[in-house]
PDB file of N, CA and C in Angstrom:
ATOM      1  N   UNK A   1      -0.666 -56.195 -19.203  1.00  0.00           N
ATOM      2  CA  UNK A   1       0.059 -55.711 -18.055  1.00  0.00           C
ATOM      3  C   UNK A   1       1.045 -54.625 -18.476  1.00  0.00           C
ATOM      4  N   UNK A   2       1.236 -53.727 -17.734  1.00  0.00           N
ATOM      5  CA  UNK A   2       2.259 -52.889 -18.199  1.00  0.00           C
ATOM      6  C   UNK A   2       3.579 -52.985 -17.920  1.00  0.00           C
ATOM      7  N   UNK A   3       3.874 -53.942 -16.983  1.00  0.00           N
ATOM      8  CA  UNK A   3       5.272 -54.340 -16.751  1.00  0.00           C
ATOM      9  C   UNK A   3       5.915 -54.899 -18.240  1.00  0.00           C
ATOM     10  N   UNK A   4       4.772 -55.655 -18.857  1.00  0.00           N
ATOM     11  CA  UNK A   4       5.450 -56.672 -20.176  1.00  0.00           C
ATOM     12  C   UNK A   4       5.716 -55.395 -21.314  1.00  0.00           C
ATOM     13  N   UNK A   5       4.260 -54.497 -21.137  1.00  0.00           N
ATOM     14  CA  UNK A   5       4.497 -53.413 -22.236  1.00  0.00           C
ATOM     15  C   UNK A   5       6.067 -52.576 -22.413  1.00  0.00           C
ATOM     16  N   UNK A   6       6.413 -52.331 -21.019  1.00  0.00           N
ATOM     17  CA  UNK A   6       7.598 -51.916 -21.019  1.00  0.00           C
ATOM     18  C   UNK A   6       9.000 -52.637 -21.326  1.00  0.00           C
ATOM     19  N   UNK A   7       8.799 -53.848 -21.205  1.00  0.00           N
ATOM     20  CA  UNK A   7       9.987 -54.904 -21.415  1.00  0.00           C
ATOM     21  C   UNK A   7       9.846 -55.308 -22.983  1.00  0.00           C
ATOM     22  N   UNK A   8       8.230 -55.295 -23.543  1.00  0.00           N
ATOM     23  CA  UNK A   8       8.556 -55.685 -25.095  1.00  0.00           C
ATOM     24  C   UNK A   8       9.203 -53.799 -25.582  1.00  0.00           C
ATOM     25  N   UNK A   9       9.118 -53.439 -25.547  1.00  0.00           N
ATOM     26  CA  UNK A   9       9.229 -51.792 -26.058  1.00  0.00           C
ATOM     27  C   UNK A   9      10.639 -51.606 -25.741  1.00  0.00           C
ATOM     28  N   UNK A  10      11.563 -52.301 -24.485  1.00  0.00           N
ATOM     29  CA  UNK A  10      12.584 -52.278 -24.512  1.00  0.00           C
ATOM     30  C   UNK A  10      12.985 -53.327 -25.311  1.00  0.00           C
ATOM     31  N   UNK A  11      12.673 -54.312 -25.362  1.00  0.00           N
ATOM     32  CA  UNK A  11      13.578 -55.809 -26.368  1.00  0.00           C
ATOM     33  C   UNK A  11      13.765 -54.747 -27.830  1.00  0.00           C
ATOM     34  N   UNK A  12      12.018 -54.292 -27.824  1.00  0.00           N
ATOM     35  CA  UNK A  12      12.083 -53.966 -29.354  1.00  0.00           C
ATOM     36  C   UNK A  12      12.995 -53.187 -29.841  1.00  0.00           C
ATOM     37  N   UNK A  13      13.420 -51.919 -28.946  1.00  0.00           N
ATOM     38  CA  UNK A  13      14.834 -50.676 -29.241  1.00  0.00           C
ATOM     39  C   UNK A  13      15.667 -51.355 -29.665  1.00  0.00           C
ATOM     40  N   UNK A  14      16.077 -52.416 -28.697  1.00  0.00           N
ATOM     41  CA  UNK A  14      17.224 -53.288 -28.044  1.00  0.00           C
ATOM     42  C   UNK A  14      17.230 -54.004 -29.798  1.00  0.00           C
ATOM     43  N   UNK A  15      16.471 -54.357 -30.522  1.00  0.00           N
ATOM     44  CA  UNK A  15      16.714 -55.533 -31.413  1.00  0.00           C
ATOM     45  C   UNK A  15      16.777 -54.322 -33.145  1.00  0.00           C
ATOM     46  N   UNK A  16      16.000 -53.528 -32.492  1.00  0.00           N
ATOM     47  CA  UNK A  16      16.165 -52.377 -34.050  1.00  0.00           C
ATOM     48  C   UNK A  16      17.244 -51.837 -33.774  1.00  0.00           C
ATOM     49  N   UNK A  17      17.845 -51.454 -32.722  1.00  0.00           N
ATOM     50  CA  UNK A  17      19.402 -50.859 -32.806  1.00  0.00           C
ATOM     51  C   UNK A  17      20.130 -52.025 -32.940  1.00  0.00           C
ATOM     52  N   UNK A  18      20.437 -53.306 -32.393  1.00  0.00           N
ATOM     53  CA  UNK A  18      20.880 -54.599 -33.321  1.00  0.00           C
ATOM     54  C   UNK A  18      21.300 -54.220 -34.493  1.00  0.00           C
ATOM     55  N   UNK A  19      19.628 -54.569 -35.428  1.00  0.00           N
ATOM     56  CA  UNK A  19      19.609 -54.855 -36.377  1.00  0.00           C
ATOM     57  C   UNK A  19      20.119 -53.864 -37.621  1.00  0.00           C
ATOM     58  N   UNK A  20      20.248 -52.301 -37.230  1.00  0.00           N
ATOM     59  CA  UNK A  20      20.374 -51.022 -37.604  1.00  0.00           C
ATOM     60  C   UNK A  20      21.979 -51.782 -37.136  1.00  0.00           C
ATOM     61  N   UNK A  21      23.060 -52.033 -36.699  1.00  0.00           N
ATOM     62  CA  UNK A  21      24.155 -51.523 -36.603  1.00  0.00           C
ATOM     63  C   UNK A  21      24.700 -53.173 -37.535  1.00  0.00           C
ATOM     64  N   UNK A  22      23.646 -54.181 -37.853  1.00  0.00           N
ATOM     65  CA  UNK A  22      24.331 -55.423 -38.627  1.00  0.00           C
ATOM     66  C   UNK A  22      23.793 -54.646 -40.108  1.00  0.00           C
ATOM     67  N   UNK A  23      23.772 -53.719 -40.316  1.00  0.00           N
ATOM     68  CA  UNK A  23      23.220 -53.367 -41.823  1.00  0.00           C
ATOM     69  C   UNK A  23      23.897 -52.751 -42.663  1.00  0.00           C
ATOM     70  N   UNK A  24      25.249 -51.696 -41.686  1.00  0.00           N
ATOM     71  CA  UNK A  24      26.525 -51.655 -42.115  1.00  0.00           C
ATOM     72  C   UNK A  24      27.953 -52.361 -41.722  1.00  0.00           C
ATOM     73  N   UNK A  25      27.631 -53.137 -42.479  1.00  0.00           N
ATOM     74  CA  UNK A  25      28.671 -54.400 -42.166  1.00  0.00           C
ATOM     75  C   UNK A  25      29.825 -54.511 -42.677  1.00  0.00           C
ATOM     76  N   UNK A  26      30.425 -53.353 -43.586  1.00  0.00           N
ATOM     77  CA  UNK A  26      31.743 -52.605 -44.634  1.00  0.00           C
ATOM     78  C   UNK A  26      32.085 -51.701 -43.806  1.00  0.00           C
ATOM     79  N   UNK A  27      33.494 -51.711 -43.863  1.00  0.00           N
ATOM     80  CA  UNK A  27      33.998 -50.156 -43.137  1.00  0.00           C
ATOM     81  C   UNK A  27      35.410 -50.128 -44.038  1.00  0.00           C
ATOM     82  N   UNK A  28      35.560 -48.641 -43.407  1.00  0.00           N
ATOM     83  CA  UNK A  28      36.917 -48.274 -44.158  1.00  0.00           C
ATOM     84  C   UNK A  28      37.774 -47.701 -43.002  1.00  0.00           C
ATOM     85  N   UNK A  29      39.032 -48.992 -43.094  1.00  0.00           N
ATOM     86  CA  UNK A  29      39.841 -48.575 -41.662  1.00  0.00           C
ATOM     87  C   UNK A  29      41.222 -47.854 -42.104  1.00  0.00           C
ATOM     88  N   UNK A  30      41.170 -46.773 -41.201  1.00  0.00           N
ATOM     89  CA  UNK A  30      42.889 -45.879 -41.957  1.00  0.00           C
ATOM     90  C   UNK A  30      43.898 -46.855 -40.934  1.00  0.00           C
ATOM     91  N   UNK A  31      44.677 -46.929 -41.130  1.00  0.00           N
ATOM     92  CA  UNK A  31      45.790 -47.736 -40.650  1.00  0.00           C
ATOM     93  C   UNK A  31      46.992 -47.436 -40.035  1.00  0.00           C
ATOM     94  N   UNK A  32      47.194 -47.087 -38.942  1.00  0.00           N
ATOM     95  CA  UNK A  32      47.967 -46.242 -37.696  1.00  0.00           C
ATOM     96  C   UNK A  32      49.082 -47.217 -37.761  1.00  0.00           C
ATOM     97  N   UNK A  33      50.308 -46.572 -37.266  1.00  0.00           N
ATOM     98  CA  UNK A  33      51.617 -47.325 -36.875  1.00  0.00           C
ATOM     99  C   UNK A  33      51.157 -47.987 -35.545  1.00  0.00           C
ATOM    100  N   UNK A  34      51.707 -49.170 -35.073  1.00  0.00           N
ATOM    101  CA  UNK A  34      51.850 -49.932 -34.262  1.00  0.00           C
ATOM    102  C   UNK A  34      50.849 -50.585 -34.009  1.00  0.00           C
ATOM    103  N   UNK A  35      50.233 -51.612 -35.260  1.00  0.00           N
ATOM    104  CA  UNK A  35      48.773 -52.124 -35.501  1.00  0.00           C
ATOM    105  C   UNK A  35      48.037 -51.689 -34.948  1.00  0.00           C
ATOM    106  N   UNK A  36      48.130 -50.289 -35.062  1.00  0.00           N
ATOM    107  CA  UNK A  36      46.244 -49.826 -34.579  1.00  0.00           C
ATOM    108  C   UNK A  36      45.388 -50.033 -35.954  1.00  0.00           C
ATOM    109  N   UNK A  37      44.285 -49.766 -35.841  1.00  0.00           N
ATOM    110  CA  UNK A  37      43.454 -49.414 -36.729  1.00  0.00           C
ATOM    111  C   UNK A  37      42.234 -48.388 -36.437  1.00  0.00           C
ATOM    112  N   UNK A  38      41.778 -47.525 -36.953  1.00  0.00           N
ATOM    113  CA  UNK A  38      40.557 -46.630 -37.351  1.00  0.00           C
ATOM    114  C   UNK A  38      39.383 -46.428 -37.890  1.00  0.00           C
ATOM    115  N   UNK A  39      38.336 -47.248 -37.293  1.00  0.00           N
ATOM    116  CA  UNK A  39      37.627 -47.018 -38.549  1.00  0.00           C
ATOM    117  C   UNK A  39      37.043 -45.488 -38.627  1.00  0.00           C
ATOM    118  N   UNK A  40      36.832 -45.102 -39.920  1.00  0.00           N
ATOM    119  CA  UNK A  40      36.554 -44.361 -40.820  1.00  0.00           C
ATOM    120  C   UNK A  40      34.697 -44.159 -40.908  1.00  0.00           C
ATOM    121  N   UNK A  41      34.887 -44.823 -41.830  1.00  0.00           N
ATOM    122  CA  UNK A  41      33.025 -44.965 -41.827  1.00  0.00           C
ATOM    123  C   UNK A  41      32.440 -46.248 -42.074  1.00  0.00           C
ATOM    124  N   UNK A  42      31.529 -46.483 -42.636  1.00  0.00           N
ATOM    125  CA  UNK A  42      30.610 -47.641 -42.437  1.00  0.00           C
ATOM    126  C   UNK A  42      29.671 -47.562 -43.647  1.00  0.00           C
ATOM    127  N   UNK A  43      29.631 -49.045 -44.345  1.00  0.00           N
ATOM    128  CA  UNK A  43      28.283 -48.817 -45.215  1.00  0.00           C
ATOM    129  C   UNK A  43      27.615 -50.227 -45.315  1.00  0.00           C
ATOM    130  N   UNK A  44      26.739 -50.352 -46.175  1.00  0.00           N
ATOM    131  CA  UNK A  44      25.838 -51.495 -46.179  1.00  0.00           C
ATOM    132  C   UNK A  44      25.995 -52.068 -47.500  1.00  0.00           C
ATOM    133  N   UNK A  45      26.426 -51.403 -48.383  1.00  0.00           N
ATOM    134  CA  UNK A  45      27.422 -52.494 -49.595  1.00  0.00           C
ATOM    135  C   UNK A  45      29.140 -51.978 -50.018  1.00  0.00           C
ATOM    136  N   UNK A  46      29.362 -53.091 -50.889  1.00  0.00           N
ATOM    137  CA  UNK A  46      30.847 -52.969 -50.780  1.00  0.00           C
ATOM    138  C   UNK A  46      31.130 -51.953 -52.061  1.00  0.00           C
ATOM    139  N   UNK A  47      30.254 -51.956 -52.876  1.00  0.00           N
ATOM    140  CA  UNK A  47      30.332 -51.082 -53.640  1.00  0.00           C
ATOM    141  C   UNK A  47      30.452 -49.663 -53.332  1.00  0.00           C
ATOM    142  N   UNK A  48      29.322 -49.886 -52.368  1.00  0.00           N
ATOM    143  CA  UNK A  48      29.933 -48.086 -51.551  1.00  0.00           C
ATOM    144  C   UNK A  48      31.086 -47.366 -51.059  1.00  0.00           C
ATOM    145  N   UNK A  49      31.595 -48.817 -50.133  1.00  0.00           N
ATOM    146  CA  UNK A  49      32.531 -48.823 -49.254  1.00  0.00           C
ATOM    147  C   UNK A  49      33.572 -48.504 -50.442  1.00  0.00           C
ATOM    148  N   UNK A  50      33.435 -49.124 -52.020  1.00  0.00           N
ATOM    149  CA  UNK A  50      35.127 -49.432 -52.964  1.00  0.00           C
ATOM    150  C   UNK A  50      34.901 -47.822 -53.553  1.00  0.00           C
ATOM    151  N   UNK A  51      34.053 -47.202 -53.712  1.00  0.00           N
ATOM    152  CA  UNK A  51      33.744 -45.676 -54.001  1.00  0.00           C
ATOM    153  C   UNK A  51      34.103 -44.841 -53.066  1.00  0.00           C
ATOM    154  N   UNK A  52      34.341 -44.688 -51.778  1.00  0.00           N
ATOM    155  CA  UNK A  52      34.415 -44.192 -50.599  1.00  0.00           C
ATOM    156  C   UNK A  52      35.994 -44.234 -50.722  1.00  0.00           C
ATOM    157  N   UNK A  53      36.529 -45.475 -50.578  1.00  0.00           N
ATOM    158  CA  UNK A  53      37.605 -45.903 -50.236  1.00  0.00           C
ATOM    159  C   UNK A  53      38.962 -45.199 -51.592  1.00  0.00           C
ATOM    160  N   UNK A  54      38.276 -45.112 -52.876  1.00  0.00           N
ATOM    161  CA  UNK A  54      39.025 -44.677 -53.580  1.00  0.00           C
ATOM    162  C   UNK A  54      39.239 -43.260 -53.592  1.00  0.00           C
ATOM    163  N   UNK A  55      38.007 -42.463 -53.303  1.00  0.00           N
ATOM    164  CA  UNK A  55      37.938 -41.012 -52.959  1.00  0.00           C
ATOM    165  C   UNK A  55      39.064 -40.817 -51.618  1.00  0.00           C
ATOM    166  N   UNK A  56      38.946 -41.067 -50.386  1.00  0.00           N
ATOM    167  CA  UNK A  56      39.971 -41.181 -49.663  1.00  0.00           C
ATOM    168  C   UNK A  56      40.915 -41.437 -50.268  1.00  0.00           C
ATOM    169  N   UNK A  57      41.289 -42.397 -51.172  1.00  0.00           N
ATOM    170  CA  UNK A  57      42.987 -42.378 -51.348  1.00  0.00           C
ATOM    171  C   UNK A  57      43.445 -40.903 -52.371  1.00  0.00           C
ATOM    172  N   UNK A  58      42.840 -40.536 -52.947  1.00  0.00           N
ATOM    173  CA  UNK A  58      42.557 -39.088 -53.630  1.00  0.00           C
ATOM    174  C   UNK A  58      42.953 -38.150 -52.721  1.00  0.00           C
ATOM    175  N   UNK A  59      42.004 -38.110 -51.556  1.00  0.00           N
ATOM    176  CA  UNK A  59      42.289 -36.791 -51.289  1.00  0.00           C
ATOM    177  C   UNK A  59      43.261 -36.771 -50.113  1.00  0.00           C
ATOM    178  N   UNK A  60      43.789 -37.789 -49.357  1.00  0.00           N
ATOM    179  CA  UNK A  60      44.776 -38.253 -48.517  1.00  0.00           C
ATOM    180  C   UNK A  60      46.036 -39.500 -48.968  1.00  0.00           C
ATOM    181  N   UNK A  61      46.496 -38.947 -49.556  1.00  0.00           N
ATOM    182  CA  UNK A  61      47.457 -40.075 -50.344  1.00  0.00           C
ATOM    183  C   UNK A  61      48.765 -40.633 -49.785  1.00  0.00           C
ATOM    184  N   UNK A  62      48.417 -39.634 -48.592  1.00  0.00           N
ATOM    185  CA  UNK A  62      49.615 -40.603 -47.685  1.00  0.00           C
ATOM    186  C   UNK A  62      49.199 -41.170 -46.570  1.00  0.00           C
ATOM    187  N   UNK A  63      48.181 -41.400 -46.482  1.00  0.00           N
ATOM    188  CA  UNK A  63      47.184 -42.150 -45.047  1.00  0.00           C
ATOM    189  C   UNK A  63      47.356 -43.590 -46.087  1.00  0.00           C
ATOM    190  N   UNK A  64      46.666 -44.661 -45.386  1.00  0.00           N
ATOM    191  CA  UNK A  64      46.530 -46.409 -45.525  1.00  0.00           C
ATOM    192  C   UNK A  64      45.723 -46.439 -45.191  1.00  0.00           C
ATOM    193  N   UNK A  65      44.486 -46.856 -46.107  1.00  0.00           N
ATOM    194  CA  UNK A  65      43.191 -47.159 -45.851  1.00  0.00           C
ATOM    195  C   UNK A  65      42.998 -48.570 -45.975  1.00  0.00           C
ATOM    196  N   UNK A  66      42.576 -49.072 -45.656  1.00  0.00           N
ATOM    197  CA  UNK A  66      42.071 -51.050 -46.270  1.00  0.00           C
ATOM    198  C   UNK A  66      40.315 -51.085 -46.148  1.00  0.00           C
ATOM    199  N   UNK A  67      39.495 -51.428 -47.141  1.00  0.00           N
ATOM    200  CA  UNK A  67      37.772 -52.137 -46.935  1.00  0.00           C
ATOM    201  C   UNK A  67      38.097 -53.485 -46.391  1.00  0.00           C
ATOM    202  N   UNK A  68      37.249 -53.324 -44.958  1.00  0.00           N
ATOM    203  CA  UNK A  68      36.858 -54.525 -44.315  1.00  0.00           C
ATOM    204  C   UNK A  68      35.477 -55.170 -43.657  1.00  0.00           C
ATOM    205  N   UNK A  69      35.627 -56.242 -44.236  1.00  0.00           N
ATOM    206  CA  UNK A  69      34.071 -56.576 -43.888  1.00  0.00           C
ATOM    207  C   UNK A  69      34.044 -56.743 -41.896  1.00  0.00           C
ATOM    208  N   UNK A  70      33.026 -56.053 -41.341  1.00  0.00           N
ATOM    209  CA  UNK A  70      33.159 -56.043 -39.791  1.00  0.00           C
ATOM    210  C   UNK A  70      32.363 -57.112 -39.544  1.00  0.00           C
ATOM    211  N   UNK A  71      32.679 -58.331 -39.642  1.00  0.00           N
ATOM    212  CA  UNK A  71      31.496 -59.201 -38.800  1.00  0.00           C
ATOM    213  C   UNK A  71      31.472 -59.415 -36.903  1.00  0.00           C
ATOM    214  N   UNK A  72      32.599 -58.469 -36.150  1.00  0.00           N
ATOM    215  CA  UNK A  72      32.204 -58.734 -35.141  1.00  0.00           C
ATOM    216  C   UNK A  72      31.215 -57.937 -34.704  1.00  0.00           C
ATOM    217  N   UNK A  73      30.564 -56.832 -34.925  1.00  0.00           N
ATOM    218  CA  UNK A  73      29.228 -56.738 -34.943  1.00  0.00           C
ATOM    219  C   UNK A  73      27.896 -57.401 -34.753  1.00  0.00           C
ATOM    220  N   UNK A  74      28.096 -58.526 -34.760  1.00  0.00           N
ATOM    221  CA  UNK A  74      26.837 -59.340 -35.042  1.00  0.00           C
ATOM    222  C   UNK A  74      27.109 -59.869 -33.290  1.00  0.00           C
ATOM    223  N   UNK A  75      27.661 -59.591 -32.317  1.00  0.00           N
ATOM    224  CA  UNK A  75      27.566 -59.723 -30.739  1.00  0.00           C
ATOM    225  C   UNK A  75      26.976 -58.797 -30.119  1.00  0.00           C
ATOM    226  N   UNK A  76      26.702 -57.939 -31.229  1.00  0.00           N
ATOM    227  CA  UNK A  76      25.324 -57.074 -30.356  1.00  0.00           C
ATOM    228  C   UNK A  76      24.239 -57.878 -30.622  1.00  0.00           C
ATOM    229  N   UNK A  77      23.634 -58.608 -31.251  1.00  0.00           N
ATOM    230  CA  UNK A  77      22.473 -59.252 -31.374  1.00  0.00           C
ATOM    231  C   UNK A  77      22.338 -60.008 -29.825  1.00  0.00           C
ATOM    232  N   UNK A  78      20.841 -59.707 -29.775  1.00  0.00           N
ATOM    233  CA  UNK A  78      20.583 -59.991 -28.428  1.00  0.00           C
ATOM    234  C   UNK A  78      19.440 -60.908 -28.471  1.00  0.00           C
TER     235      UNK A  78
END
């Protein structure tokens, strides 16, 4: 039927963009006055994220960066 073709083809987007946004699960947040936070960028190991994170303090040395693992991410899973 083509009604289902169209509903699996949507689940399927629906579950690879999911699964594509639980794969960078590290970020690097700069740290704003009055508990805001920023994130920065995003990676898929922490090793990346501790390479990333040290280059930023290099070349911005008066910004506040912190590596944080993002697990609220995982409420896009559908």
């Amino acid at each position: 039927m083509p009604q289902n073709k169209i509903y699996n083809d949507c689940l399927l987007k629906t579950q690879t963009i999911a699964y594509k946004e639980r794969l960078n699960s590290w970020a690097i947040a700069r740290l704003l006055p009055d508990m805001q936070r920023v994130i920065v960028a995003r990676f898929r190991s922490r090793s990346d994220a501790d390479g990333h994170l040290q280059r930023l303090r290099q070349l911005i040395p008066g910004a506040y960066f912190v590596l944080v693992f993002d697990c609220q991410r995982d409420e896009a899973v559908v």
